[in-house]
C-alpha atoms as a PDB file:
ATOM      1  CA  UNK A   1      32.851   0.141  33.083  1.00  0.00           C
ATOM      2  CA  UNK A   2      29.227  -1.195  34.329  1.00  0.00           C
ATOM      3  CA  UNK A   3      28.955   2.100  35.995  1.00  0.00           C
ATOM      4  CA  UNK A   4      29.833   4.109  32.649  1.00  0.00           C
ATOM      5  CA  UNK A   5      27.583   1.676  30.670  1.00  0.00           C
ATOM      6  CA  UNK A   6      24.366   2.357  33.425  1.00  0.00           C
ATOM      7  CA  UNK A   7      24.917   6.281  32.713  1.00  0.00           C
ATOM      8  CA  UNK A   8      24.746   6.122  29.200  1.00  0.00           C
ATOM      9  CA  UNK A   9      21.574   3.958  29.265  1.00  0.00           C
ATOM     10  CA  UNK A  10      20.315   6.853  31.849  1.00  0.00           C
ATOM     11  CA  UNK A  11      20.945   9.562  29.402  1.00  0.00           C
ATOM     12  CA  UNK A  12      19.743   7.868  26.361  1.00  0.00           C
ATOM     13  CA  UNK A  13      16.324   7.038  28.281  1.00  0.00           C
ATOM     14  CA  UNK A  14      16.511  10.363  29.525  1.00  0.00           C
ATOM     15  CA  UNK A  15      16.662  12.039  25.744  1.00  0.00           C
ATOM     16  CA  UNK A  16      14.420   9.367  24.792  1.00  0.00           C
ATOM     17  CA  UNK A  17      11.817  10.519  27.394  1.00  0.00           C
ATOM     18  CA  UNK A  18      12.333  14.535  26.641  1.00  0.00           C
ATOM     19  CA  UNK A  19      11.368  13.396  22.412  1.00  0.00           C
ATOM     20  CA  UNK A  20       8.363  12.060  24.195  1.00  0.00           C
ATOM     21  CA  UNK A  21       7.382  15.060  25.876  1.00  0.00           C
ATOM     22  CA  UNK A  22       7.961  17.181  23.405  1.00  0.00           C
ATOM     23  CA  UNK A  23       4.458  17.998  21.959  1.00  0.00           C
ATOM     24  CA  UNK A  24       2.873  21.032  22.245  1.00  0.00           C
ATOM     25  CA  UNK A  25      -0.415  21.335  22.558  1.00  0.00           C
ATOM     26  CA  UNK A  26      -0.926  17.238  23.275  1.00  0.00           C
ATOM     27  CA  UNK A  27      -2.997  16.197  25.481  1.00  0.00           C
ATOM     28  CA  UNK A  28      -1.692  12.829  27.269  1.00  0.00           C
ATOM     29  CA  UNK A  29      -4.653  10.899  27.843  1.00  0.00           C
ATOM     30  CA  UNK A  30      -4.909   7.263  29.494  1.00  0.00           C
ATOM     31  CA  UNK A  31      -7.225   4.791  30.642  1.00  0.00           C
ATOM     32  CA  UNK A  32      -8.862   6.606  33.137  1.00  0.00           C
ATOM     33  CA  UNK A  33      -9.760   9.884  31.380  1.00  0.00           C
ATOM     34  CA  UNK A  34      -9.963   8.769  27.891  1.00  0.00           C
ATOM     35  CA  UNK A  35     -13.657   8.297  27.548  1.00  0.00           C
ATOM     36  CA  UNK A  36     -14.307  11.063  29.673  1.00  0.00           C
ATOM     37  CA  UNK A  37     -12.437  14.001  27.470  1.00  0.00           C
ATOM     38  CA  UNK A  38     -13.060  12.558  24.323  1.00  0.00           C
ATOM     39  CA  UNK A  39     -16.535  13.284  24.288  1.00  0.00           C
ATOM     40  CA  UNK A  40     -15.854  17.144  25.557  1.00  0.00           C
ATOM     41  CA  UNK A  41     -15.022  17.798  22.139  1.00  0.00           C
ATOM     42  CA  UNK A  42     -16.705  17.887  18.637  1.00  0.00           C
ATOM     43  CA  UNK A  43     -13.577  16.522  17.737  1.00  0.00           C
ATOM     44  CA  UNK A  44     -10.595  14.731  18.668  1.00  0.00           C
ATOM     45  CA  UNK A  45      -7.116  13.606  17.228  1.00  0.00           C
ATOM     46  CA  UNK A  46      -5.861  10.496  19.276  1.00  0.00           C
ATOM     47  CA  UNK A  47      -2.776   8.937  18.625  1.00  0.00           C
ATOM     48  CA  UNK A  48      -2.220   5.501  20.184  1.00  0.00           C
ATOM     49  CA  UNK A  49       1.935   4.654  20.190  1.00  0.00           C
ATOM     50  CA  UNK A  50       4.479   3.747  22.723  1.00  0.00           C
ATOM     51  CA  UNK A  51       5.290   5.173  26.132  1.00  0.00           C
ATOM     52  CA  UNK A  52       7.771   7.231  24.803  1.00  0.00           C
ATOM     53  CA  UNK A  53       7.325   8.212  21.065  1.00  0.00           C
ATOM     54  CA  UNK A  54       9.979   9.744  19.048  1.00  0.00           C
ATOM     55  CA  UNK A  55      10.797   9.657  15.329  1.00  0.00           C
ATOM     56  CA  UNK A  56       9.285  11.607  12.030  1.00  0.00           C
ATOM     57  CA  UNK A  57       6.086  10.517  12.783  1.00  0.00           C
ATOM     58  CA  UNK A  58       6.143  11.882  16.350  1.00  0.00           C
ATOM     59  CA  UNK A  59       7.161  15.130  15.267  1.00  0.00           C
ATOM     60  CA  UNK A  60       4.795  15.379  12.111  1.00  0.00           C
ATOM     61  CA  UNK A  61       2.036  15.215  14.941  1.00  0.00           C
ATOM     62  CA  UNK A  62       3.730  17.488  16.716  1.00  0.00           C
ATOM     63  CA  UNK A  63       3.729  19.804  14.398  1.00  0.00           C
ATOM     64  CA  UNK A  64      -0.191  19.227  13.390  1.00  0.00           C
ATOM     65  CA  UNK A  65      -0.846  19.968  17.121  1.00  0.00           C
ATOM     66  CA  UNK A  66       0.918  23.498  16.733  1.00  0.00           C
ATOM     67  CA  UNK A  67      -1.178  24.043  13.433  1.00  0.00           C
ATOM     68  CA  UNK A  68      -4.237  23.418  14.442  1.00  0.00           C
ATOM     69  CA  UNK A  69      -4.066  25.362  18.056  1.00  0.00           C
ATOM     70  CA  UNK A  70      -3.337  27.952  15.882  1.00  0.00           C
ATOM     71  CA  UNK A  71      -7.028  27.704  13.975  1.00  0.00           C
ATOM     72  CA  UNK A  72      -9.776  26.013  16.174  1.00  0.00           C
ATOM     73  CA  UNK A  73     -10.702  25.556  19.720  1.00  0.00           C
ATOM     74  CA  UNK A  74     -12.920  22.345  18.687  1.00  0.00           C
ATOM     75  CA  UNK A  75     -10.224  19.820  18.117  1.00  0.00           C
ATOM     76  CA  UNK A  76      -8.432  18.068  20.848  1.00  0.00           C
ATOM     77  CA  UNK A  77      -4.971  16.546  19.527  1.00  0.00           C
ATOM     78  CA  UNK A  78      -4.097  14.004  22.351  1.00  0.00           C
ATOM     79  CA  UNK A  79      -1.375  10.994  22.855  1.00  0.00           C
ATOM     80  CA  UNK A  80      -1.915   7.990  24.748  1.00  0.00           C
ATOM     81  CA  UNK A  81       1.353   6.277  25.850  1.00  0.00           C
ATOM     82  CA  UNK A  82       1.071   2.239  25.781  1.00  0.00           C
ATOM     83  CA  UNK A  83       3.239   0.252  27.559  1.00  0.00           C
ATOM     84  CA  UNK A  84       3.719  -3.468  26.862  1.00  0.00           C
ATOM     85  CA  UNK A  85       6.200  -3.653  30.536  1.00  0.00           C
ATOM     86  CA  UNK A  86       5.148  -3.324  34.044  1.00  0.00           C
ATOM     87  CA  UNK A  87       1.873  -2.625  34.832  1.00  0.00           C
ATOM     88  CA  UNK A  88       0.674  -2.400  31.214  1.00  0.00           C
ATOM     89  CA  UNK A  89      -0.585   0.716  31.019  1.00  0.00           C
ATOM     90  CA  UNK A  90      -2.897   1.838  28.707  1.00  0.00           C
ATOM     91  CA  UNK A  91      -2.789  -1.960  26.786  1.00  0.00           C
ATOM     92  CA  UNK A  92      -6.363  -1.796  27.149  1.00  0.00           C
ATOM     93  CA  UNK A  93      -7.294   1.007  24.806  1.00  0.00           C
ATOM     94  CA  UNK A  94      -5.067  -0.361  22.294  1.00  0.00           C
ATOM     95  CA  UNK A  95      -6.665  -3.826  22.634  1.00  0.00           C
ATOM     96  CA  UNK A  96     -10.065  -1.928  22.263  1.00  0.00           C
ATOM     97  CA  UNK A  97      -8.562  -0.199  18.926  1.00  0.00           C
ATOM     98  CA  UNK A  98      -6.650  -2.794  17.886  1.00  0.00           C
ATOM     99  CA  UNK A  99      -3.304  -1.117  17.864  1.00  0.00           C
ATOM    100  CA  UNK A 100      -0.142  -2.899  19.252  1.00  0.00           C
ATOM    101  CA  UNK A 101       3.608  -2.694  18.739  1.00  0.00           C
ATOM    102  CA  UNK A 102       2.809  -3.613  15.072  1.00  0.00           C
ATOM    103  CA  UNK A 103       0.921  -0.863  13.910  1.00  0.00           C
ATOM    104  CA  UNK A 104       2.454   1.737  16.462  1.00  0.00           C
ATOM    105  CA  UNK A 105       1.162   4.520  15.804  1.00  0.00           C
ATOM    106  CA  UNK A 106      -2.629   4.319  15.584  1.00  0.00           C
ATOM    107  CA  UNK A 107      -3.989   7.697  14.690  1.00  0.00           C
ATOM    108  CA  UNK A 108      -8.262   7.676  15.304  1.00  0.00           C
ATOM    109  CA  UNK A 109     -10.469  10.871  14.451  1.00  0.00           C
ATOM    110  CA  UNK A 110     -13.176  10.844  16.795  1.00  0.00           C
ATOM    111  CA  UNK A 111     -16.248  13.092  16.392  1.00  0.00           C
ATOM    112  CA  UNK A 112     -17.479  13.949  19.305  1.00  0.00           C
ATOM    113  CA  UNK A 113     -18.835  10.394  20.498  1.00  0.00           C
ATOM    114  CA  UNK A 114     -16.444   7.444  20.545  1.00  0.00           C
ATOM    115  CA  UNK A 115     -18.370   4.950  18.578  1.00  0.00           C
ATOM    116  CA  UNK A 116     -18.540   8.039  15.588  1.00  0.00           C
ATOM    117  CA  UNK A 117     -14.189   7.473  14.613  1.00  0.00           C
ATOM    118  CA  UNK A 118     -12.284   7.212  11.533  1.00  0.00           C
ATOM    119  CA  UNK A 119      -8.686   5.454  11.772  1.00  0.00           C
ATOM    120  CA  UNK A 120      -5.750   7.226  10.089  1.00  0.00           C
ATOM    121  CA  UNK A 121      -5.537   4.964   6.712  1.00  0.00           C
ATOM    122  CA  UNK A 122      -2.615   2.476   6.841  1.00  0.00           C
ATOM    123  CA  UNK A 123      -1.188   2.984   3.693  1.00  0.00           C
ATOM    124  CA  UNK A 124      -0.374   6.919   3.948  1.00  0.00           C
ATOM    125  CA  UNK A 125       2.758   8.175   5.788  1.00  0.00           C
ATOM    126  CA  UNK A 126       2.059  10.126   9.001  1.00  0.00           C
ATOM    127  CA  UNK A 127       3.109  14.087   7.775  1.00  0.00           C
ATOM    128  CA  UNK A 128       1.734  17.203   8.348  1.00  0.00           C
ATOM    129  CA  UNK A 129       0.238  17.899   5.477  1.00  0.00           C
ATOM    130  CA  UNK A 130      -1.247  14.813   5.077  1.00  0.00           C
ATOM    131  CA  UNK A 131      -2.672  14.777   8.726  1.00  0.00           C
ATOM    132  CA  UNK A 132      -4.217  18.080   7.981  1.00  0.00           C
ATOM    133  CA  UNK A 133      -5.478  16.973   4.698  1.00  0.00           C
ATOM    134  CA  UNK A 134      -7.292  13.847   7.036  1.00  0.00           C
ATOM    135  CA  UNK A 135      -8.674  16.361   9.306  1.00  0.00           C
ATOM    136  CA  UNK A 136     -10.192  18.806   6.596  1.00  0.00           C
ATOM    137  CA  UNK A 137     -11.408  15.769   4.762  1.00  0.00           C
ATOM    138  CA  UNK A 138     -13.473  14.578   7.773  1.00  0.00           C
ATOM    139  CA  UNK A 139     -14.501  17.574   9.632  1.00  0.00           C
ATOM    140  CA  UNK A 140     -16.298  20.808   9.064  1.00  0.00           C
ATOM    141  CA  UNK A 141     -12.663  21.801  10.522  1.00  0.00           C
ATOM    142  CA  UNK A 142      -9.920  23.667   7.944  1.00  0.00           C
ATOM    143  CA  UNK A 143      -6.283  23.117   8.950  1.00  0.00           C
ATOM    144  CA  UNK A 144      -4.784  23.908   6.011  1.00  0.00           C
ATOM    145  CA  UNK A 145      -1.402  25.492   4.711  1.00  0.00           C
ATOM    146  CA  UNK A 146      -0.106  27.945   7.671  1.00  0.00           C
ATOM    147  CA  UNK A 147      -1.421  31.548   6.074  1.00  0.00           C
ATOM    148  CA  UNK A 148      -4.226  29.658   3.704  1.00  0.00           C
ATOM    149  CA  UNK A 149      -7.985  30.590   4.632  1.00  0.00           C
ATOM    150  CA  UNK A 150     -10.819  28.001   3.748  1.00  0.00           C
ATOM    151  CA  UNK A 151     -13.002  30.417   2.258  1.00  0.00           C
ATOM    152  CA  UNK A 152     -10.437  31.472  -0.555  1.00  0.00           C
ATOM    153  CA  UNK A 153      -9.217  28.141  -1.381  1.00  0.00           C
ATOM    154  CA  UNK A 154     -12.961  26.765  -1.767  1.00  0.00           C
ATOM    155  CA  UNK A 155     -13.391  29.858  -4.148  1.00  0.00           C
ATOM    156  CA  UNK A 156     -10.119  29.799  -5.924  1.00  0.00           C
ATOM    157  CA  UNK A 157     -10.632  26.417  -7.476  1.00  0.00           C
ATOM    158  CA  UNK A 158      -9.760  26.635 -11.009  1.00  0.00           C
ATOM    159  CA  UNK A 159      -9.318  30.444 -10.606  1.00  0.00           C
ATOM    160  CA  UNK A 160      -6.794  30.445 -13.696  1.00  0.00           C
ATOM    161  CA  UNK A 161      -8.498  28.906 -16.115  1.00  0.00           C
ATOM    162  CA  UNK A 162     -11.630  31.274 -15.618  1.00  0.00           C
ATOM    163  CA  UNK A 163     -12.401  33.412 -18.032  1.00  0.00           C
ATOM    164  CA  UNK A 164     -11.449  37.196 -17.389  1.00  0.00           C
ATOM    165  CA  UNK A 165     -15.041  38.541 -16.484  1.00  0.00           C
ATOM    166  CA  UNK A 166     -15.222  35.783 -14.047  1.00  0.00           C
ATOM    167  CA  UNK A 167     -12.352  36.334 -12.154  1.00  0.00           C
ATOM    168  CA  UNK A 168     -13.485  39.987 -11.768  1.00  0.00           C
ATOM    169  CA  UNK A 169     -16.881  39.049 -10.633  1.00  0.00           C
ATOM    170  CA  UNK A 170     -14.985  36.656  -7.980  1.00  0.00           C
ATOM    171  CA  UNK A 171     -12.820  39.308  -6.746  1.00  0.00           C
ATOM    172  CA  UNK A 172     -15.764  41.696  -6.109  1.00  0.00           C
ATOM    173  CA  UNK A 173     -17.720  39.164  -4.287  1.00  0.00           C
ATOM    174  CA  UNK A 174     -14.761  37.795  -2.159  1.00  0.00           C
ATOM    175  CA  UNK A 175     -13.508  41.246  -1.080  1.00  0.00           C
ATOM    176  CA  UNK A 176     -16.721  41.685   1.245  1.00  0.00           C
ATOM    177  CA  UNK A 177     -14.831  38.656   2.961  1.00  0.00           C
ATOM    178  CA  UNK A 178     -11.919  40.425   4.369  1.00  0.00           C
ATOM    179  CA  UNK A 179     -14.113  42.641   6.794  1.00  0.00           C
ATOM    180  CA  UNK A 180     -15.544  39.873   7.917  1.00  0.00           C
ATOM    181  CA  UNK A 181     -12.519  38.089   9.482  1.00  0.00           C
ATOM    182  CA  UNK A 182     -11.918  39.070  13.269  1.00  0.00           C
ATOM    183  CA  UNK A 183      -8.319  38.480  13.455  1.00  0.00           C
ATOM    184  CA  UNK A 184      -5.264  40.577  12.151  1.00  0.00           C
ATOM    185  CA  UNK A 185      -3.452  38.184  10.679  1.00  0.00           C
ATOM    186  CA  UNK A 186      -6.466  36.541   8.613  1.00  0.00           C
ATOM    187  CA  UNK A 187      -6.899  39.924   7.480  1.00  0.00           C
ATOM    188  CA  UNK A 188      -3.670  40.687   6.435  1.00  0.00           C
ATOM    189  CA  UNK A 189      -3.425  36.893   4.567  1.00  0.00           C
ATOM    190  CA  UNK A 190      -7.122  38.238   3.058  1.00  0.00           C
ATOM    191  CA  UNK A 191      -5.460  40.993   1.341  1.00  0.00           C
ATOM    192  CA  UNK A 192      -3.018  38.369  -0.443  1.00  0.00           C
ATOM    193  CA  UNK A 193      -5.505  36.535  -1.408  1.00  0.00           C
ATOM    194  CA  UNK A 194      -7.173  39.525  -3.156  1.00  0.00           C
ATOM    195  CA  UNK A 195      -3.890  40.919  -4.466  1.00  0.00           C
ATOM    196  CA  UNK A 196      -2.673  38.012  -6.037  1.00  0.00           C
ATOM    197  CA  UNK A 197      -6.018  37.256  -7.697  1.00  0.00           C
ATOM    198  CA  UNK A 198      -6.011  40.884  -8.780  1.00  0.00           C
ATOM    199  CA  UNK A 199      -2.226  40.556 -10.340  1.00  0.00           C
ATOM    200  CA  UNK A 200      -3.146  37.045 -12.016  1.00  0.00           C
ATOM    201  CA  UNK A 201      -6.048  38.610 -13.438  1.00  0.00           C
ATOM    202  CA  UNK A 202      -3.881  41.046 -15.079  1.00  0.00           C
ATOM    203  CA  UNK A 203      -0.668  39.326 -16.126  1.00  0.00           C
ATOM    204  CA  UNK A 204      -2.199  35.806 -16.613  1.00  0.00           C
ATOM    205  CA  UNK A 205      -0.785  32.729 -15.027  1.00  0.00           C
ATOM    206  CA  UNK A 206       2.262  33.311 -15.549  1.00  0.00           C
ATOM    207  CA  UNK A 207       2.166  35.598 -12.532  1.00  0.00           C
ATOM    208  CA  UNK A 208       2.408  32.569 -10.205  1.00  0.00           C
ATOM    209  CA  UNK A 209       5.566  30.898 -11.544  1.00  0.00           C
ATOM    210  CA  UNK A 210       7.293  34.360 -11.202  1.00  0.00           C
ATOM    211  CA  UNK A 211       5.709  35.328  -7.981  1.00  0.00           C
ATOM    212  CA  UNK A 212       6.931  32.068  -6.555  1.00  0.00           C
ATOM    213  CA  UNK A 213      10.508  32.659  -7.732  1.00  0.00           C
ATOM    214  CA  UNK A 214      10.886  35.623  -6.508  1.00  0.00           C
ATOM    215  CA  UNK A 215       9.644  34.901  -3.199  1.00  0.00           C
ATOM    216  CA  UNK A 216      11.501  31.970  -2.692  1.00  0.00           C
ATOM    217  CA  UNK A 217      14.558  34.345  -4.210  1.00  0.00           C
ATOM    218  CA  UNK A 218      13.817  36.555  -0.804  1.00  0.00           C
ATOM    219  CA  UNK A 219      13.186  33.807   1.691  1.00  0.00           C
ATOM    220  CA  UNK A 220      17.013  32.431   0.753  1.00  0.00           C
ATOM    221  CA  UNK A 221      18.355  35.846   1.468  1.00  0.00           C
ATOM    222  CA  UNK A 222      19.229  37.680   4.446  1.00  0.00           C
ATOM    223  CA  UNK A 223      16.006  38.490   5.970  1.00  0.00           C
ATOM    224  CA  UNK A 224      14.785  38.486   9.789  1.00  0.00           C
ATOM    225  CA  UNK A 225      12.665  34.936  10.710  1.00  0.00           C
ATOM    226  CA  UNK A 226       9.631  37.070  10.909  1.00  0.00           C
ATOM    227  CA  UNK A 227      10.588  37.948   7.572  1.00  0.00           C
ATOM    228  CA  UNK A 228      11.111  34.180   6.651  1.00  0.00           C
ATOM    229  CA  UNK A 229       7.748  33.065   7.862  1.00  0.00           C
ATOM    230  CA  UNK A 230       5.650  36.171   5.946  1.00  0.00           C
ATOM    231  CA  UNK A 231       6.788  34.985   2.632  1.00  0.00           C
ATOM    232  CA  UNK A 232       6.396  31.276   4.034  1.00  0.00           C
ATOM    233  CA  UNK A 233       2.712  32.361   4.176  1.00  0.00           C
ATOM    234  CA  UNK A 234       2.600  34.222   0.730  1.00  0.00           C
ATOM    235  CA  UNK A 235       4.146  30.957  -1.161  1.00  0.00           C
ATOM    236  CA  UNK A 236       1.653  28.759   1.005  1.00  0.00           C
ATOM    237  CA  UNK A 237      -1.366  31.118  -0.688  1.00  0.00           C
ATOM    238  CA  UNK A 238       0.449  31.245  -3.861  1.00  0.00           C
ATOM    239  CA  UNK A 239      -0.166  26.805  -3.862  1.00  0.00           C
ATOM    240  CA  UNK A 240      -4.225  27.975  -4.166  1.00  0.00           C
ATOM    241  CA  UNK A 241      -3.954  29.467  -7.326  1.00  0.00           C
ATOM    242  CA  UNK A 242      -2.321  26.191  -9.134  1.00  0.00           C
ATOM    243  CA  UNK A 243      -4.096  24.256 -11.387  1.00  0.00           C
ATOM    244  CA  UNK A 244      -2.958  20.132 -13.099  1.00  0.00           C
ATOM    245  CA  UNK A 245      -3.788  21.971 -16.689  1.00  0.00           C
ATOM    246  CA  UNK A 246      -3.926  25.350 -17.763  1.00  0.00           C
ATOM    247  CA  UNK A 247      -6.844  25.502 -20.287  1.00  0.00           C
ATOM    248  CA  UNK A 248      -7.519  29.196 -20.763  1.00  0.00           C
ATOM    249  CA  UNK A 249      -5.534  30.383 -24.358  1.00  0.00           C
ATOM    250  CA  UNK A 250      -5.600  33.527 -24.075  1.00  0.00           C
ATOM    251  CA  UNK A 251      -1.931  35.084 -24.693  1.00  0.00           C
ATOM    252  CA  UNK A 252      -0.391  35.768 -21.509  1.00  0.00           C
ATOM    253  CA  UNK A 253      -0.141  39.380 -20.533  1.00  0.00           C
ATOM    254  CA  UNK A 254       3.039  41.190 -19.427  1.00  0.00           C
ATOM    255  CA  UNK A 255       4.902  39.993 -16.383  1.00  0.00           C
ATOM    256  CA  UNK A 256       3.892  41.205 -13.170  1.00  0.00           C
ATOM    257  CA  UNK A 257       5.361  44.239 -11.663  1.00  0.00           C
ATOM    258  CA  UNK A 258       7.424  42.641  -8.992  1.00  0.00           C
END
């Protein structure tokens, strides 16, 4: 029975440990080469927790570290493993940022110096989107919506509610954009951009509601995951074009060709 009881603790410290390990991109930094690597980088994403993290919030950093490898070279997203047993490894660096068992995990935005930091504010839950939105907030860095590009969101504000001329004006100035991006995909997410701002111009806002469905109609098909991740990116652009209040009167114009 002990010997049955022993194994199962194995396994389940085992799992445990593989959660831990499990975050791409992460760079596992400790006492020794934390000063030294933070300042490498005009910015870094530290998250102080236990040895072995697992959990929602664990995995929503995950998945920021896989979203923003994706978009920038100048952000380091690293993990530093405390442990309040043994040696006591890394203690010191939370003692420095004040971060213990109690308010596991500590999330700090450093840019580029470590006096120059921002801490991850208490009272929001650690997600993806929101750790994206505390990046974008506090950088010159976009992580935004897998598919989105900074440049068309900063233009698109309020896109709806412009008036007709205006949204022409912004479509001839923002196509100039597209030959500008280096990479394929950017390029290809460009063209949405353009397309959508072209159809909304046409058919009114109305064009987003039924854009959306029918996406969203095609993603719950039976399509390949390549498939499932192109319209991800289409519904993701779709979000830029949303507005609280919709205060342009003209009548809407006929639905969108879909």
């Amino acid at each position: 029975m002990i010997k049955l009881l022993l194994t199962m603790l194995l396994a389940a410290l085992l799992a445990r440990h593989t959660r831990a390990i499990s975050c791409g991109g992460c760079v596992d930094l400790d006492e020794m080469n934390f000063d030294k690597t933070i300042v490498r980088f005009p910015y870094a994403l530290v998250k102080l927790d236990i040895a072995f993290p697992y959990g929602e919030k664990h995995e929503a950093f995950a998945e920021f570290s896989k979203a923003a490898h994706k978009v920038t070279d100048e952000l380091l997203v690293a993990t530093v493993g405390i442990k309040d047993y043994g040696e006591l490894e890394n203690k010191a660096l939370g003692e420095r940022y004040k971060v213990d068992e109690k308010q596991f995990p500590g999330i700090f935005l450093f840019k580029g110096n470590l006096d120059d930091y921002i801490q991850f504010p208490a009272h929001l839950d650690v997600t993806l989107d929101n750790l994206k939105s505390f990046v974008s907030s506090n950088t010159a860095l976009y992580i935004g919506r897998d598919g989105c590009l900074k440049q068309f969101n900063d233009a698109l504000k309020n896109y709806a509610n412009k008036e007709d001329a205006e949204q022409l004006a912004l479509i001839q100035e923002m196509q100039p954009q597209l030959q500008q991006l280096s990479k394929p995909d950017d390029q290809q997410h460009a063209k949405v951009y353009l397309l959508y701002m072209q159809k909304i111009n046409e058919h009114g806002y109305g064009f987003v509601e039924e854009e959306t469905k029918r996406l969203l109609r095609l993603k719950a098909g039976k399509v390949t995951a390549t498939k499932k991740v192109e319209l991800q990116h289409k519904l993701n652009i779709l979000e830029a074009f949303r507005v609280h209040k919709l205060t342009k009167t003209r009548p809407e114009k006929a639905k969108a060709e879909l």
